[in-house]
Protein backbone atom coordinates (compact mmCIF):
# COMPACT_ATOMS: atom_id res chain seq x y z
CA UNK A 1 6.95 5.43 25.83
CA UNK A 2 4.93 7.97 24.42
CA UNK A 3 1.23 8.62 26.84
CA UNK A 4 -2.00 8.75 24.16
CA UNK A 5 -4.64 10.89 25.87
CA UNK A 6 -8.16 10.97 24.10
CA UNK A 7 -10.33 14.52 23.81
CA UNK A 8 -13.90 13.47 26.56
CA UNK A 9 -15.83 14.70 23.23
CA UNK A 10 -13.77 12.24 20.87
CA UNK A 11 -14.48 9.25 23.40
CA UNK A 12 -18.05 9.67 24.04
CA UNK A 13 -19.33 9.95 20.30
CA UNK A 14 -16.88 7.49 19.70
CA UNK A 15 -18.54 4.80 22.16
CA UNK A 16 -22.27 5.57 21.21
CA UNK A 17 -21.22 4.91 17.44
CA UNK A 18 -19.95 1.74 18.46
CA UNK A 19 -22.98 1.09 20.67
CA UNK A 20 -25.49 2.34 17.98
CA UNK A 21 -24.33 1.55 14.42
CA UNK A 22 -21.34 -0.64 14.52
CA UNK A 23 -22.69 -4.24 13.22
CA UNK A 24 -20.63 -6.29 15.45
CA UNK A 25 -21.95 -4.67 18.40
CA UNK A 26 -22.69 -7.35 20.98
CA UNK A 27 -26.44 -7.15 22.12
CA UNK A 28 -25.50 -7.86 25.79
CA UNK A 29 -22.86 -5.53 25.97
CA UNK A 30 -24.84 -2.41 24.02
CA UNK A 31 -28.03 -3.18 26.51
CA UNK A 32 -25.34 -3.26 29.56
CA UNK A 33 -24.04 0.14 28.20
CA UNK A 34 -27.88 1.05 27.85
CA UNK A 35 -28.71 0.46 31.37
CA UNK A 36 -25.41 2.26 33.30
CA UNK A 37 -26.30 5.32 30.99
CA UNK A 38 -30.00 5.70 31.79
CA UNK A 39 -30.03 6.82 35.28
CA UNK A 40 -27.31 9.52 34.35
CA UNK A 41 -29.66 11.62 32.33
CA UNK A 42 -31.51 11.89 36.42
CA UNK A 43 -28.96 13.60 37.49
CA UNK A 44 -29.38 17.92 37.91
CA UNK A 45 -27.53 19.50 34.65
CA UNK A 46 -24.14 20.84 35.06
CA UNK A 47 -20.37 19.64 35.52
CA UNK A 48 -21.39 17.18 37.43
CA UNK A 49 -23.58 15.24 35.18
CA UNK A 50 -20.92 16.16 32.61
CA UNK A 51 -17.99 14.64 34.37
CA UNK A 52 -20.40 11.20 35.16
CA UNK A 53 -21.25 10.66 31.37
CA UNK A 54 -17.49 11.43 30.63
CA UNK A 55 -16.54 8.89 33.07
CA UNK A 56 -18.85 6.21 32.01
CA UNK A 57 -18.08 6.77 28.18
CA UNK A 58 -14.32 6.63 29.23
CA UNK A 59 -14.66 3.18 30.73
CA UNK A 60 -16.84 1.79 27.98
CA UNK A 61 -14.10 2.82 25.67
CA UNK A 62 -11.29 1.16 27.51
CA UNK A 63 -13.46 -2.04 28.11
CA UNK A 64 -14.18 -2.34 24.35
CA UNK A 65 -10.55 -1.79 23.18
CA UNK A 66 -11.27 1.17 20.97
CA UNK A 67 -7.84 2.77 21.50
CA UNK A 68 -5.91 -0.26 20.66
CA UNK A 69 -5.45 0.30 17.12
CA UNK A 70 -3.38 3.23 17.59
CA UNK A 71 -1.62 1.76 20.55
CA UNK A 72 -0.61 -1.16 17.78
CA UNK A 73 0.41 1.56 15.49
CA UNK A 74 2.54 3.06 17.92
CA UNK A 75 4.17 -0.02 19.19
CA UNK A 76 4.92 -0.43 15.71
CA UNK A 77 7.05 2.94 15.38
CA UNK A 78 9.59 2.54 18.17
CA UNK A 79 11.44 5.72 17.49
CA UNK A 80 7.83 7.60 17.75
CA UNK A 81 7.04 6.02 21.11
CA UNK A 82 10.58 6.93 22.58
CA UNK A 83 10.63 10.22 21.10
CA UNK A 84 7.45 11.77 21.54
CA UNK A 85 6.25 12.01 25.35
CA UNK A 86 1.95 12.29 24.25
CA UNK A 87 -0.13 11.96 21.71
CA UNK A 88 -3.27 13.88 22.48
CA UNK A 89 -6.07 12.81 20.33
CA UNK A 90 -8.73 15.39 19.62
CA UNK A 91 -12.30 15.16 17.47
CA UNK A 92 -12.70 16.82 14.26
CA UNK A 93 -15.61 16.97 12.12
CA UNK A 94 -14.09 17.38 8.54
CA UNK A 95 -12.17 15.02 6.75
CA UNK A 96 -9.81 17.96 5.27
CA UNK A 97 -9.15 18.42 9.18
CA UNK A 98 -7.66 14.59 9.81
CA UNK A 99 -4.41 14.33 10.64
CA UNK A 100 -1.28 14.97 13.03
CA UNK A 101 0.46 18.19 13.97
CA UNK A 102 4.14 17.42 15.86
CA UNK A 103 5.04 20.48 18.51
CA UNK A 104 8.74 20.65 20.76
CA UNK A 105 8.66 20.98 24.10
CA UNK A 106 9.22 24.17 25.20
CA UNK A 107 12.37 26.00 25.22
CA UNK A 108 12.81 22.93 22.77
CA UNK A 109 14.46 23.72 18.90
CA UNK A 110 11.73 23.65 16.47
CA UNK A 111 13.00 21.19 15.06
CA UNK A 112 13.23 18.79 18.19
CA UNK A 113 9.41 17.35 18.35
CA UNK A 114 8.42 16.14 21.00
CA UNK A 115 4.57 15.90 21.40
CA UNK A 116 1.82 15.09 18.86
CA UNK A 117 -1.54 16.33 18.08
CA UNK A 118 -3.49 13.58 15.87
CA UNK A 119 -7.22 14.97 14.73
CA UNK A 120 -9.84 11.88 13.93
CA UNK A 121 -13.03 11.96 13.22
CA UNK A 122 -15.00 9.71 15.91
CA UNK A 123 -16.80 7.09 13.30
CA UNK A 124 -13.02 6.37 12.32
CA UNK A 125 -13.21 4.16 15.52
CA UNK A 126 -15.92 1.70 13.85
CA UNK A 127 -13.15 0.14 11.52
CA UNK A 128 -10.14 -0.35 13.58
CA UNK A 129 -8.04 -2.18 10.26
CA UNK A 130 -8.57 1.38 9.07
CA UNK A 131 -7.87 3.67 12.04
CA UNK A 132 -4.36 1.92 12.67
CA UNK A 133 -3.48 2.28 9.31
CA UNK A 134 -4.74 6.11 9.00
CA UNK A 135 -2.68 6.42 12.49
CA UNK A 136 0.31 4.48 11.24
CA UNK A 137 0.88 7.06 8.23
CA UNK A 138 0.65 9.89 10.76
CA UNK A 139 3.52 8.02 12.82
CA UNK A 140 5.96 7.39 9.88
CA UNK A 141 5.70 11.29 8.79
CA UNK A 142 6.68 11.59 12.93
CA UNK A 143 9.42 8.52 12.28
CA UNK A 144 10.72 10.70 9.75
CA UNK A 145 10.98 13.60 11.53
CA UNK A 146 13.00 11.84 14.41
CA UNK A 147 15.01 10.41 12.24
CA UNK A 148 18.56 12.14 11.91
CA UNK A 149 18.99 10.95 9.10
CA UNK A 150 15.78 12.34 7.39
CA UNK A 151 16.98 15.30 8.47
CA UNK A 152 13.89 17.28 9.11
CA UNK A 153 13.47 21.21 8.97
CA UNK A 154 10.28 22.76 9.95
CA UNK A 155 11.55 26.24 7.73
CA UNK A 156 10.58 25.19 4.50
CA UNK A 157 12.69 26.60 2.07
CA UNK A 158 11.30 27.30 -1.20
CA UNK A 159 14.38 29.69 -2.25
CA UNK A 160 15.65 33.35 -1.47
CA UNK A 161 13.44 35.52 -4.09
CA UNK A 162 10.25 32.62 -3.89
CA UNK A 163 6.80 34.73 -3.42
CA UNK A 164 4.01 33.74 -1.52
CA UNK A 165 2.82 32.04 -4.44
CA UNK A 166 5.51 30.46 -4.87
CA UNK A 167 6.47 29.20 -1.70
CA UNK A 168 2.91 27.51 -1.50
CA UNK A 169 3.17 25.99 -4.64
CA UNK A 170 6.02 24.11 -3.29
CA UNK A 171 4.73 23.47 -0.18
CA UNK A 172 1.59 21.85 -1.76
CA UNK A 173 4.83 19.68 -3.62
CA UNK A 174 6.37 18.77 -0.83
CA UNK A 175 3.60 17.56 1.17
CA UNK A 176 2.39 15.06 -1.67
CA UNK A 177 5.89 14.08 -2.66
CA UNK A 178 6.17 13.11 1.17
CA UNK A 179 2.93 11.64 1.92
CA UNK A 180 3.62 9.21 -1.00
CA UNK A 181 7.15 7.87 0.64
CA UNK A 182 5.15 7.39 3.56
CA UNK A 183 2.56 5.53 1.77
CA UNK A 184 5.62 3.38 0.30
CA UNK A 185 6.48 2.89 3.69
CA UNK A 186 3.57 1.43 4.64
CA UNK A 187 2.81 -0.66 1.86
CA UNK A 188 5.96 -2.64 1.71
CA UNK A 189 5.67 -3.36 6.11
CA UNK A 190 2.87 -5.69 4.63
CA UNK A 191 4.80 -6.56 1.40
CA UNK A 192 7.96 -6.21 0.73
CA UNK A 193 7.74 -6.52 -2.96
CA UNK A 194 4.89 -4.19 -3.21
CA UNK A 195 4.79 -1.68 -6.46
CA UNK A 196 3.63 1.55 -6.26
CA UNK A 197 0.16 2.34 -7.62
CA UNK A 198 -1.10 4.77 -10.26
CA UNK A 199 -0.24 8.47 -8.91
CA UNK A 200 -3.30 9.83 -7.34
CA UNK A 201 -5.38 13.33 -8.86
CA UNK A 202 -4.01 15.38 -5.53
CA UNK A 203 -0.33 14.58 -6.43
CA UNK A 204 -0.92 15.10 -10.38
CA UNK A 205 -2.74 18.64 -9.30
CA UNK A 206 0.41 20.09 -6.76
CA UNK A 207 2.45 19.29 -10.25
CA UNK A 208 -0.09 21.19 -12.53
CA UNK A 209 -2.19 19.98 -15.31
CA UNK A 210 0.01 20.49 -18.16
CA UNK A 211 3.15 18.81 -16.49
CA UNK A 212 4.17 15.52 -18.72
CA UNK A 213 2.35 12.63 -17.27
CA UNK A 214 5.37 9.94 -17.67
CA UNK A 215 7.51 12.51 -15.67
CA UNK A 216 4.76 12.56 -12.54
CA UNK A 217 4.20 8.81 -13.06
CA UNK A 218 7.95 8.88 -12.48
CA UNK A 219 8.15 11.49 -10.10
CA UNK A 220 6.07 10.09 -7.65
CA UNK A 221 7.21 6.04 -7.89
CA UNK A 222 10.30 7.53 -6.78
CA UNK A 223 9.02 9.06 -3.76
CA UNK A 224 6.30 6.03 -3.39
CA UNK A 225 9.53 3.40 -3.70
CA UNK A 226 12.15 5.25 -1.08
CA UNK A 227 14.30 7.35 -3.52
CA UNK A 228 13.97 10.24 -1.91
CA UNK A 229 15.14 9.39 1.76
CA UNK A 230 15.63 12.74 3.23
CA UNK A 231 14.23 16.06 3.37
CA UNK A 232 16.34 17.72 1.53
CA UNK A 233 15.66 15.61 -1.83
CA UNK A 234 12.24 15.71 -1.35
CA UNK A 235 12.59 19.89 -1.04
CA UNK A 236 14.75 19.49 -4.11
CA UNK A 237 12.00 17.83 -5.85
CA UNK A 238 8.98 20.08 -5.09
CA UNK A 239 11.05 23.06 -5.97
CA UNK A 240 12.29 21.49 -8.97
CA UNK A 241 8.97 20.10 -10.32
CA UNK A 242 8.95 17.30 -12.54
CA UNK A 243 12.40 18.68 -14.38
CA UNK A 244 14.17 16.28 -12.37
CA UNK A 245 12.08 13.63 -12.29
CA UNK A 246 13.01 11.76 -15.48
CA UNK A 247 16.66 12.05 -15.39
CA UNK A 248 16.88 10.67 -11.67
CA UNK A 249 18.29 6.87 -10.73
CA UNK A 250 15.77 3.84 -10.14
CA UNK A 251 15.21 4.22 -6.49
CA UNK A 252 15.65 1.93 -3.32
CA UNK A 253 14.06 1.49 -0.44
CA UNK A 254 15.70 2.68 2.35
């Protein structure tokens, strides 16, 4: 089973959120956590006063549970957990900078992932319904990348005589076309029956203003419902645009 390590940085701001602003901070707890971090600010500055805060924010954060929702979101991907020996969570400060990178071991082919860098932003611990779903749509892009059948390629190919342009164009495709199967994914673990929603402005944009609107409304309820199960029809999609869009089956889950 995959090992999730959390950044010292990302677990101390983490805790004092939860201390300081979450409502459903208990007052005993937060004036216990109080207490056990006063006489640490006595101590002479340097690593050592460092390592004591680190260590006292690290077991405030495993008493209070913080890292469980993305221990239920792995738990939930089997194939992650078994394929991926660590997850190394690290803070960011953006939003634009949330999200997961998969690396191979080395020596490893690229396309054989095998550890996970996930980027959160620390006040994403104060809602944990929402942190295991954020981390749950990292894991399913992972899921798919494990998954034979996906058949994953980290050499995106946008075509032999693509320019740079163009082979960012289709990357900016590709990327929405696949973060809305994942989002289909996800929706229909809670309900089966689910439909998708209205495409969202960032997948209308990577299509281009002018594109016909039934054809990306079409476009992306067949990513959203499963239709496009593997890499390669999701590359042929974002290199195709919403051409193919309108003439393509009614989708199935997979």
């Amino acid at each position: 089973m995959s090992t999730i390590h959390c950044a010292p940085d990302l677990v101390e701001e983490a805790v004092f959120l939860f201390m300081t602003q979450s409502g459903g901070t208990d007052p005993v707890a937060a004036a216990t956590w109080r207490r056990e971090r006063e006489p640490l600010y006595l101590s002479p500055p340097g690593v050592g006063r460092e390592r004591a805060f680190q260590g006292h924010a690290r077991a405030w954060f495993e008493r209070l549970g913080l890292s469980a929702p993305i221990e239920a979101a792995l738990r939930s991907c089997p194939r992650v957990s078994a394929g991926l020996s660590a997850i190394e969570v690290r803070r960011v400060v953006r939003a634009r900078d949330v999200g997961s990178e998969v690396f191979g071991a080395a020596g490893a082919a690229r396309a054989d992932p095998k550890r996970m860098i996930l980027g959160l932003q620390p006040h994403r611990f104060l809602d944990a319904a929402a942190l295991e779903a954020l981390v749950l749509c990292e894991l399913l892009h992972a899921d798919d990348m494990l998954d034979p059948d996906f058949g994953f390629d980290p050499d995106l190919d946008a075509g032999p005589e693509a320019d740079p342009a163009r082979r960012e164009l289709v990357r900016d495709r590709f990327r929405v076309l696949w973060t809305a199967r994942v989002q289909g994914r996800l929706a229909r673990r809670s309900d089966p029956h689910a439909s998708p929603p209205p495409a969202d402005p960032s997948f209308r944009l990577a299509f281009g203003r002018s594109a016909d609107s039934d054809a990306v409304e079409g476009l992306f309820r067949e990513a959203w419902s499963g239709g496009l199960a593997t890499y390669d029809e999701l590359l042929d999609r974002a290199c195709c645009g919403c051409g193919r869009a309108l003439a393509s089956s009614s989708p199935s889950p997979p």
